[in-house]
PDB file of N, CA and C in Angstrom:
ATOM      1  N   UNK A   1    -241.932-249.410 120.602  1.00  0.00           N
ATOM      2  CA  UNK A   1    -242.761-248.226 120.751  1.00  0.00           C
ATOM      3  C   UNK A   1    -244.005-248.538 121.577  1.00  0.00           C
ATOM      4  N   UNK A   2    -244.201-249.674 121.459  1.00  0.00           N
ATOM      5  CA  UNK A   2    -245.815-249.805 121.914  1.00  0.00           C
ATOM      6  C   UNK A   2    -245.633-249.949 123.923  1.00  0.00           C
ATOM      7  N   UNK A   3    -244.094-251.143 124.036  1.00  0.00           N
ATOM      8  CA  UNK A   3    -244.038-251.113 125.321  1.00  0.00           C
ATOM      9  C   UNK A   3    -243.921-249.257 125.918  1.00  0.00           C
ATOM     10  N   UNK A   4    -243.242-249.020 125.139  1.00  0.00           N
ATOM     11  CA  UNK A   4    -243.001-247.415 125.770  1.00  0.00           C
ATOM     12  C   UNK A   4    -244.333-246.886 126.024  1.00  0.00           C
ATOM     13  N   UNK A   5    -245.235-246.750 124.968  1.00  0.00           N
ATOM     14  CA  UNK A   5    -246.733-246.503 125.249  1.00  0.00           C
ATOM     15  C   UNK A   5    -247.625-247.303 126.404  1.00  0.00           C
ATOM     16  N   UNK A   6    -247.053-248.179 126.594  1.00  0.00           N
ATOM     17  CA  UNK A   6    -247.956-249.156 127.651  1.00  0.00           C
ATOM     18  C   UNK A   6    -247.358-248.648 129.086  1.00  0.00           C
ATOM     19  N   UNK A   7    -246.368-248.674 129.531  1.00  0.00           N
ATOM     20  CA  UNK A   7    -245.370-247.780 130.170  1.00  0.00           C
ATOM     21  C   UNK A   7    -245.931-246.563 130.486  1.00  0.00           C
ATOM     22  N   UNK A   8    -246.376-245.581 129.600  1.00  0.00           N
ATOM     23  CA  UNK A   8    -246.688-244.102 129.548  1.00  0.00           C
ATOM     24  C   UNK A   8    -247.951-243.763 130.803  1.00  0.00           C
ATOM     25  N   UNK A   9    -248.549-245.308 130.233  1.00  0.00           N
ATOM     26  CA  UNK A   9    -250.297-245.477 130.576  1.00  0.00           C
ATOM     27  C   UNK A   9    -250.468-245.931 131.988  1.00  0.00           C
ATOM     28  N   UNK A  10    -249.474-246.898 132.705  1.00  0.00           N
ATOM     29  CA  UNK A  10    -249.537-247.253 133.091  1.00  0.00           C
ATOM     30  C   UNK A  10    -249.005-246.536 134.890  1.00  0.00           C
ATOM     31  N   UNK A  11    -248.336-245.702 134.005  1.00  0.00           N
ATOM     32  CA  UNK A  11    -247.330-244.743 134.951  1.00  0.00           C
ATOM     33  C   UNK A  11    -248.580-243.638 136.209  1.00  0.00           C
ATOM     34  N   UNK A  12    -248.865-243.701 137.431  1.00  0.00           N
ATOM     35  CA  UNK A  12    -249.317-242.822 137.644  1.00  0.00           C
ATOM     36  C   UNK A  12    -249.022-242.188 138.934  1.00  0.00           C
ATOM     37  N   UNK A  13    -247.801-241.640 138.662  1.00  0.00           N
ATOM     38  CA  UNK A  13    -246.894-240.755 139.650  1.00  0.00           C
ATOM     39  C   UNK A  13    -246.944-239.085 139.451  1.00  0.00           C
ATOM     40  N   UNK A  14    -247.422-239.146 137.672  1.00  0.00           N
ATOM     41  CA  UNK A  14    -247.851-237.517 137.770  1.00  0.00           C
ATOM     42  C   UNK A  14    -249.434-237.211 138.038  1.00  0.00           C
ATOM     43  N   UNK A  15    -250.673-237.922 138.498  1.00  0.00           N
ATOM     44  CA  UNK A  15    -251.385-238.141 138.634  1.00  0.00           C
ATOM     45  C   UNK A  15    -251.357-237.639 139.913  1.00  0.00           C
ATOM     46  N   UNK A  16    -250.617-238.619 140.957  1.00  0.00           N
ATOM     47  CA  UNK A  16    -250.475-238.098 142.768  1.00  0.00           C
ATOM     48  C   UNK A  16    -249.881-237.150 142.486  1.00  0.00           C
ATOM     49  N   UNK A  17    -249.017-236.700 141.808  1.00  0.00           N
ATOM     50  CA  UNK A  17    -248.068-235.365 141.992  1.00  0.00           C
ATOM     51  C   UNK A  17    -249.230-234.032 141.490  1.00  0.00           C
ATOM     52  N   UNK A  18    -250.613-234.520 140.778  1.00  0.00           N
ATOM     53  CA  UNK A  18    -251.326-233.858 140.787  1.00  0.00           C
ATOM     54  C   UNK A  18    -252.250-233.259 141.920  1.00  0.00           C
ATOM     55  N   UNK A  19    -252.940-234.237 142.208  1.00  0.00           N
ATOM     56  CA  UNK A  19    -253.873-234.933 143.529  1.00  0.00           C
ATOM     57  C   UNK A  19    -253.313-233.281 144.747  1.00  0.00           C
ATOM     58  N   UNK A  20    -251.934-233.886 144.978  1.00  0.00           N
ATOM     59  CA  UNK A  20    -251.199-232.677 146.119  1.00  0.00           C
ATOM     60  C   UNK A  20    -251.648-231.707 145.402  1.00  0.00           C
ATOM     61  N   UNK A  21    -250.986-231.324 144.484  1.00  0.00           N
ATOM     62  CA  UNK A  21    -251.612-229.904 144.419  1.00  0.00           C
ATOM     63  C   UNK A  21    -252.534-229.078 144.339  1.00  0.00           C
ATOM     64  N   UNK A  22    -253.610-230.371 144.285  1.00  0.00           N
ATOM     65  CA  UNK A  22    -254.692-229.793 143.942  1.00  0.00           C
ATOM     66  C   UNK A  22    -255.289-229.579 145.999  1.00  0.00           C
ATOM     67  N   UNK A  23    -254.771-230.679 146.387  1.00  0.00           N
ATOM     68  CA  UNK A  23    -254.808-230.494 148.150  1.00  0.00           C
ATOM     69  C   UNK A  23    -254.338-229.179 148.402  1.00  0.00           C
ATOM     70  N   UNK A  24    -253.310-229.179 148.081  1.00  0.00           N
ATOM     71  CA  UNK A  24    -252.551-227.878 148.160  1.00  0.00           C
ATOM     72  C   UNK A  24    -253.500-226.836 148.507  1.00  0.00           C
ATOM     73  N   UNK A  25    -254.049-226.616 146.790  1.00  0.00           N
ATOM     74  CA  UNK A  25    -254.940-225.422 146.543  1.00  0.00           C
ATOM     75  C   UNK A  25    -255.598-224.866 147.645  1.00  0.00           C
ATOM     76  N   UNK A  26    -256.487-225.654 147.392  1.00  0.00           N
ATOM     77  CA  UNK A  26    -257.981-225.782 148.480  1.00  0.00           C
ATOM     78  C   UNK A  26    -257.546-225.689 150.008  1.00  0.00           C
ATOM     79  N   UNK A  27    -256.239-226.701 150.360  1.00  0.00           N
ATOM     80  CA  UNK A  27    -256.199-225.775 152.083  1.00  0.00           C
ATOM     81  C   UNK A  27    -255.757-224.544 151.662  1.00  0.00           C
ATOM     82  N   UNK A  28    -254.574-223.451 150.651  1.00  0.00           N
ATOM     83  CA  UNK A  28    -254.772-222.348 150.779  1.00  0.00           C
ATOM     84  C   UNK A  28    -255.658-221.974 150.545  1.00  0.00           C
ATOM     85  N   UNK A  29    -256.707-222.152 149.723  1.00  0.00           N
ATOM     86  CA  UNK A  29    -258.124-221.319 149.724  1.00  0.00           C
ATOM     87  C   UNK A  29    -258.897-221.038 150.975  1.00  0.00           C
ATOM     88  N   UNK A  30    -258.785-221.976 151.787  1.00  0.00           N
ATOM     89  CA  UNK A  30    -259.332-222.551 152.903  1.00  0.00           C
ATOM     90  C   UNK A  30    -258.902-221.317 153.738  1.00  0.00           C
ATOM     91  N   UNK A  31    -257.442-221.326 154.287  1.00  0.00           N
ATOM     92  CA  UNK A  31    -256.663-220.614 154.499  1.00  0.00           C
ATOM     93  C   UNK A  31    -256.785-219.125 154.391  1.00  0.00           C
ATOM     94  N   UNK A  32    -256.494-218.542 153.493  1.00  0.00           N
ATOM     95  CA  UNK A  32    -257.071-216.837 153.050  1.00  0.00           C
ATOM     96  C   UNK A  32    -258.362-217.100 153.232  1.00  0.00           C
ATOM     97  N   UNK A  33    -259.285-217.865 153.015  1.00  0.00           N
ATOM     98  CA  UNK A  33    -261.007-217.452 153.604  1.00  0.00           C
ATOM     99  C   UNK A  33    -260.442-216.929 155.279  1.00  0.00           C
ATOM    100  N   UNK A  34    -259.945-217.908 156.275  1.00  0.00           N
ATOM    101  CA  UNK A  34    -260.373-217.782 157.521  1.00  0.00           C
ATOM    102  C   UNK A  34    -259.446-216.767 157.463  1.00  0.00           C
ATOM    103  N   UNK A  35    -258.308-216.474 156.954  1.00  0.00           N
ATOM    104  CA  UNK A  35    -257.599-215.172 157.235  1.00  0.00           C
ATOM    105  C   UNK A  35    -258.282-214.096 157.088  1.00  0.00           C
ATOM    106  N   UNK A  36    -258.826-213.910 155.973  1.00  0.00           N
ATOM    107  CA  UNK A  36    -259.614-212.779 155.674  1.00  0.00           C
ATOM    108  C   UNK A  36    -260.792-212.658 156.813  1.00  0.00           C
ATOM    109  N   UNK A  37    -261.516-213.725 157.065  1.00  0.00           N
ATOM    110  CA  UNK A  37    -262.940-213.641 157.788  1.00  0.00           C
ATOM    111  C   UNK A  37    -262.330-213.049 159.312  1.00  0.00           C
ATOM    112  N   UNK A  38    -260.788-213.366 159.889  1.00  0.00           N
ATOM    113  CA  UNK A  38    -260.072-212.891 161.203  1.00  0.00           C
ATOM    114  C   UNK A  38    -259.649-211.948 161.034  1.00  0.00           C
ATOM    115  N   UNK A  39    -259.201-211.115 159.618  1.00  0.00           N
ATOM    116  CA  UNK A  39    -259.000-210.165 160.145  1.00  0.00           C
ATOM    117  C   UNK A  39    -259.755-209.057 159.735  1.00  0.00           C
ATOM    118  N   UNK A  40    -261.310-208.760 159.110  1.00  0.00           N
ATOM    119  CA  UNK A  40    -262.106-208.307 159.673  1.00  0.00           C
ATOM    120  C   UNK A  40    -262.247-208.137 160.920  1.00  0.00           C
ATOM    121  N   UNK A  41    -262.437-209.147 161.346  1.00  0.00           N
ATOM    122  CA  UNK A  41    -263.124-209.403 162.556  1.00  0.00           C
ATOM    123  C   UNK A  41    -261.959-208.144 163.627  1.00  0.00           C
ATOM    124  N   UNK A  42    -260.810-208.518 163.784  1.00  0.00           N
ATOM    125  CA  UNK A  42    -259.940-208.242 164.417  1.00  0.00           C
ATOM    126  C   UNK A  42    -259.692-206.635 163.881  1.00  0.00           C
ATOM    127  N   UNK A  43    -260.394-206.267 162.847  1.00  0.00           N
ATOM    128  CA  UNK A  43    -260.256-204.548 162.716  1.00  0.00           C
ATOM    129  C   UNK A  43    -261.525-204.219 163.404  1.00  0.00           C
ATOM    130  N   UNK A  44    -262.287-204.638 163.310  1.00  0.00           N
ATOM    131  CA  UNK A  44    -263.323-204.249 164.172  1.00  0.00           C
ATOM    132  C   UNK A  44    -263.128-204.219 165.816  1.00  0.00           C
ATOM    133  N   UNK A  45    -262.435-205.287 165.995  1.00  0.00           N
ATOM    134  CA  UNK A  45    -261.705-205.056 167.874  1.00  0.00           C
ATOM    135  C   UNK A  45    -261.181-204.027 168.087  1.00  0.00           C
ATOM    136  N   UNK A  46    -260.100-204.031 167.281  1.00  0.00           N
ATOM    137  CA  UNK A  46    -259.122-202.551 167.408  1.00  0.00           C
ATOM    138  C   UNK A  46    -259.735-201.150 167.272  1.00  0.00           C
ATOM    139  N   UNK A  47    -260.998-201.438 166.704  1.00  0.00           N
ATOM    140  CA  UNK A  47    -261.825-200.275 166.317  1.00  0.00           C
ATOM    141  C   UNK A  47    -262.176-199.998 167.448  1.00  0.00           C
ATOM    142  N   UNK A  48    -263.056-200.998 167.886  1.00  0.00           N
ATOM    143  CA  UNK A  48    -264.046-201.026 168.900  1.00  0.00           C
ATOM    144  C   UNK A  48    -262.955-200.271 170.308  1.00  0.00           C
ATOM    145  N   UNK A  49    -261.984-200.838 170.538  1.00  0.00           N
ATOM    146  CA  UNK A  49    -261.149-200.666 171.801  1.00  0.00           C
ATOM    147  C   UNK A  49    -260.544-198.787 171.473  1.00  0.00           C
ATOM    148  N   UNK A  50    -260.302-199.003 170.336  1.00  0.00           N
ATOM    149  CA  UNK A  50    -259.661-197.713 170.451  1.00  0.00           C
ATOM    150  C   UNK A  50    -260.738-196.359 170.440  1.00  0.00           C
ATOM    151  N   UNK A  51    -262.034-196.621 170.169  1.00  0.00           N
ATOM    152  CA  UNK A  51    -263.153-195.963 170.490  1.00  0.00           C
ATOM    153  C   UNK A  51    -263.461-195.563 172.063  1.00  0.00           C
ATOM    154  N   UNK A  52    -262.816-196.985 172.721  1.00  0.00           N
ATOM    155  CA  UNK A  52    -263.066-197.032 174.415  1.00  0.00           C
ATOM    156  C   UNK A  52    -262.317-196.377 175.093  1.00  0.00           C
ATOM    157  N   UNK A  53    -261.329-196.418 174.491  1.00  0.00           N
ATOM    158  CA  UNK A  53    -260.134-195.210 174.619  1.00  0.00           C
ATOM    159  C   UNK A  53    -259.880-194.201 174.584  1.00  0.00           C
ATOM    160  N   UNK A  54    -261.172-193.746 173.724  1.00  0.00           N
ATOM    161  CA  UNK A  54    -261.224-191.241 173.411  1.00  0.00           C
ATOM    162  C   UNK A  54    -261.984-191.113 174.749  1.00  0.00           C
TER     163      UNK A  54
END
């Protein structure tokens, strides 16, 4: 029992398998920020142009 416990402790593959996801996260967070901040931006072009247009 105890090697199994020493084993348990010693193991740290769900640790990196954490790490990624937590990378993961944060570039999508990253991600939907600049999406969101472009496509503001980019309704306001279409605004702007199709104003230039009446």
């Amino acid at each position: 029992m105890t090697s199994l416990f020493n084993r348990f402790v010693a193991d740290e593959s769900g640790a990196t398998a954490i790490e990624y996801g937590l990378i993961a996260a944060l570039v999508s967070v990253a991600i939907l920020g600049a999406l969101s901040t472009m496509g503001t931006k980019l309704t306001a072009t279409f605004t702007s142009v199709n104003n230039s247009l009446k």
